[in-house]
Protein backbone atom coordinates (compact mmCIF):
# COMPACT_ATOMS: atom_id res chain seq x y z
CA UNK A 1 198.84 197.11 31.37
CA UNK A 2 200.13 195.78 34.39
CA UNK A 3 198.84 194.08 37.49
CA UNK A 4 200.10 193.34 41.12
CA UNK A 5 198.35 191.10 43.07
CA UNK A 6 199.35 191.38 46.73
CA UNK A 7 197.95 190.64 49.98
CA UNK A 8 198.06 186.69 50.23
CA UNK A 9 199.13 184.52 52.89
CA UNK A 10 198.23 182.05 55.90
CA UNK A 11 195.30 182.43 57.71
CA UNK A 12 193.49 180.44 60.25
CA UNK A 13 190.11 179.25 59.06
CA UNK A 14 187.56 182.13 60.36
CA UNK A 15 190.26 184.73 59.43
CA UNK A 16 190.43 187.92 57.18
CA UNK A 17 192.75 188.91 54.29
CA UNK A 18 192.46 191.69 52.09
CA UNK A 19 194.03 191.05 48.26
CA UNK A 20 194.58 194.46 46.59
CA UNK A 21 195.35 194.75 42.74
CA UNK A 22 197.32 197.86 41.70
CA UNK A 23 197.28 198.38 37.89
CA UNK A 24 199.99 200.11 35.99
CA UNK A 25 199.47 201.22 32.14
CA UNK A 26 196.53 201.42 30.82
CA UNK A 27 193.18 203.03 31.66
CA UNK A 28 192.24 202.17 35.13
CA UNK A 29 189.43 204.00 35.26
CA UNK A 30 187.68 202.56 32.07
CA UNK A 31 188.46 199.06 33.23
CA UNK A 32 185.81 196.11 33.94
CA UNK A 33 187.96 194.12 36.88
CA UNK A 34 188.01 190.92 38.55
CA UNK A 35 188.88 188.69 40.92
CA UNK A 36 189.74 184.55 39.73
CA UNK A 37 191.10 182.07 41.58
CA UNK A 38 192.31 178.36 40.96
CA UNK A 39 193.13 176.02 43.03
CA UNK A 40 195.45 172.55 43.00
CA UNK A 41 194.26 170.06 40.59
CA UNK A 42 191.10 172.63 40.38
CA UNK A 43 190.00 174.73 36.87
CA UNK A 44 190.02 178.39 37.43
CA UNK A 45 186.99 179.97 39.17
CA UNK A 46 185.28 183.59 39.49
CA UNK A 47 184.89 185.05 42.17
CA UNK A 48 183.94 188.83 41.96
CA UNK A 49 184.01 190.90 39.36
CA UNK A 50 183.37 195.75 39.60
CA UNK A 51 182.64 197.85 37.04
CA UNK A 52 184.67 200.59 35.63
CA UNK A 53 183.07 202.95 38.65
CA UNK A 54 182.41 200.50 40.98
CA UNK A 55 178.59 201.13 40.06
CA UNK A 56 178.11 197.08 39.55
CA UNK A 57 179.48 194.85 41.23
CA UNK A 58 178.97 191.19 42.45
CA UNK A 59 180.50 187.66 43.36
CA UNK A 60 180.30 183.98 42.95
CA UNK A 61 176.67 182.67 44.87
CA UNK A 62 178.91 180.21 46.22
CA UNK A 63 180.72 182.71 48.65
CA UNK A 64 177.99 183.79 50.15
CA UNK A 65 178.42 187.16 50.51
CA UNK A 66 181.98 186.22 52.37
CA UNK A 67 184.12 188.42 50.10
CA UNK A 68 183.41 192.34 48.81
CA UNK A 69 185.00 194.02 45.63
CA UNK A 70 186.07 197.17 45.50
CA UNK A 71 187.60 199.73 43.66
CA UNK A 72 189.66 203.04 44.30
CA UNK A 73 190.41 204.64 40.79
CA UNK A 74 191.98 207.41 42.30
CA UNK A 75 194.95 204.88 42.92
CA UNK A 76 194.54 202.31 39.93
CA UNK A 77 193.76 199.74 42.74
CA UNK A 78 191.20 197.14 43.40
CA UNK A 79 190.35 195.14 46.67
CA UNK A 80 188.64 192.24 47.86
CA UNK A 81 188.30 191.72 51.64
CA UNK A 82 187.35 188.32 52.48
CA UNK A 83 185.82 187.46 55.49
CA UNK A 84 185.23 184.41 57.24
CA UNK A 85 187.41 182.16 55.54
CA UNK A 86 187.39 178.40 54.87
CA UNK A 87 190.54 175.90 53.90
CA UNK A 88 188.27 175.30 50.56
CA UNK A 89 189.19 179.03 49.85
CA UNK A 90 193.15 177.98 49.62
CA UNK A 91 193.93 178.93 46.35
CA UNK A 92 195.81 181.19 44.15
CA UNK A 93 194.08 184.25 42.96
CA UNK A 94 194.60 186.57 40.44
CA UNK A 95 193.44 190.00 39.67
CA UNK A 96 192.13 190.76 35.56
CA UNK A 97 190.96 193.55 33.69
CA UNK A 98 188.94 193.84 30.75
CA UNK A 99 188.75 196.87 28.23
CA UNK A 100 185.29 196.49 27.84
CA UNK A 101 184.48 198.33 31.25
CA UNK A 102 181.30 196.04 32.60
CA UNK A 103 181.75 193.52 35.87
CA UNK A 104 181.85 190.08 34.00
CA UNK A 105 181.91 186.60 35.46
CA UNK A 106 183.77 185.17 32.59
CA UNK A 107 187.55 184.85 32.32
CA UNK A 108 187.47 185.18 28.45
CA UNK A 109 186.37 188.23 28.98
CA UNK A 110 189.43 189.85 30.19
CA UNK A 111 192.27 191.10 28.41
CA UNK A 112 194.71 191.24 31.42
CA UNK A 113 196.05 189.29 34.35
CA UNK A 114 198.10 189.15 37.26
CA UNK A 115 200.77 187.12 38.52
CA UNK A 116 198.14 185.82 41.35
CA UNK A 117 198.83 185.36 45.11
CA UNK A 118 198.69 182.76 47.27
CA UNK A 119 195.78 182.50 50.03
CA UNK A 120 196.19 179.52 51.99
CA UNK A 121 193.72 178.61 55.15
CA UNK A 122 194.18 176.46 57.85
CA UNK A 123 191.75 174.07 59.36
């Protein structure tokens, strides 16, 4: 299985992105996915996580309700639009799957990962 993160970039603080994951290989559909992140100096961090059919999905408290997961299985793709963004939210994030199928908060969890993409926001 393989996994593209796109969708980074510079944004003002306040802005919008959307990150999209596009998975190649594999079972999309049957997949638990995720969203991580990690900044400079900074351990890696959850940040959303969907179910296999979308039917559970949540993210990190600390976001508050800032970012939304999503999934399209018809195109072995997963989003995340982020809204309202801060400079603490500069980091590089990366896209995971796990076989197991169920939305999980923890990185061990997964048996995939992408490359990751930069988000960078500017006070």
């Amino acid at each position: 299985v393989q996994l593209q993160a796109s969708g980074g970039g510079l944004v003002q603080a306040g802005g919008s992105l959307r990150l999209s994951c596009v998975a190649s290989g594999g079972f999309f559909g049957t997949y638990g996915m995720g969203w991580f992140r990690q900044a400079p100096g900074k351990e890696r961090e959850f940040v959303a996580t969907i179910s296999w059919n979308g039917g559970n999905s949540y993210s990190a408290d600390s976001l508050k309700g800032r970012f939304t997961i999503s999934r399209d299985n018809t195109k072995n793709t997963m989003y995340m639009q982020m809204n309202s963004l801060k400079p603490d939210d500069t980091a590089v994030y990366y896209c995971a799957a796990s076989t197991v199928g169920y939305a999980d908060y923890r990185a061990g969890s997964y048996d995939y990962w992408g490359q990751g993409t930069q988000v960078t926001v500017s006070s």
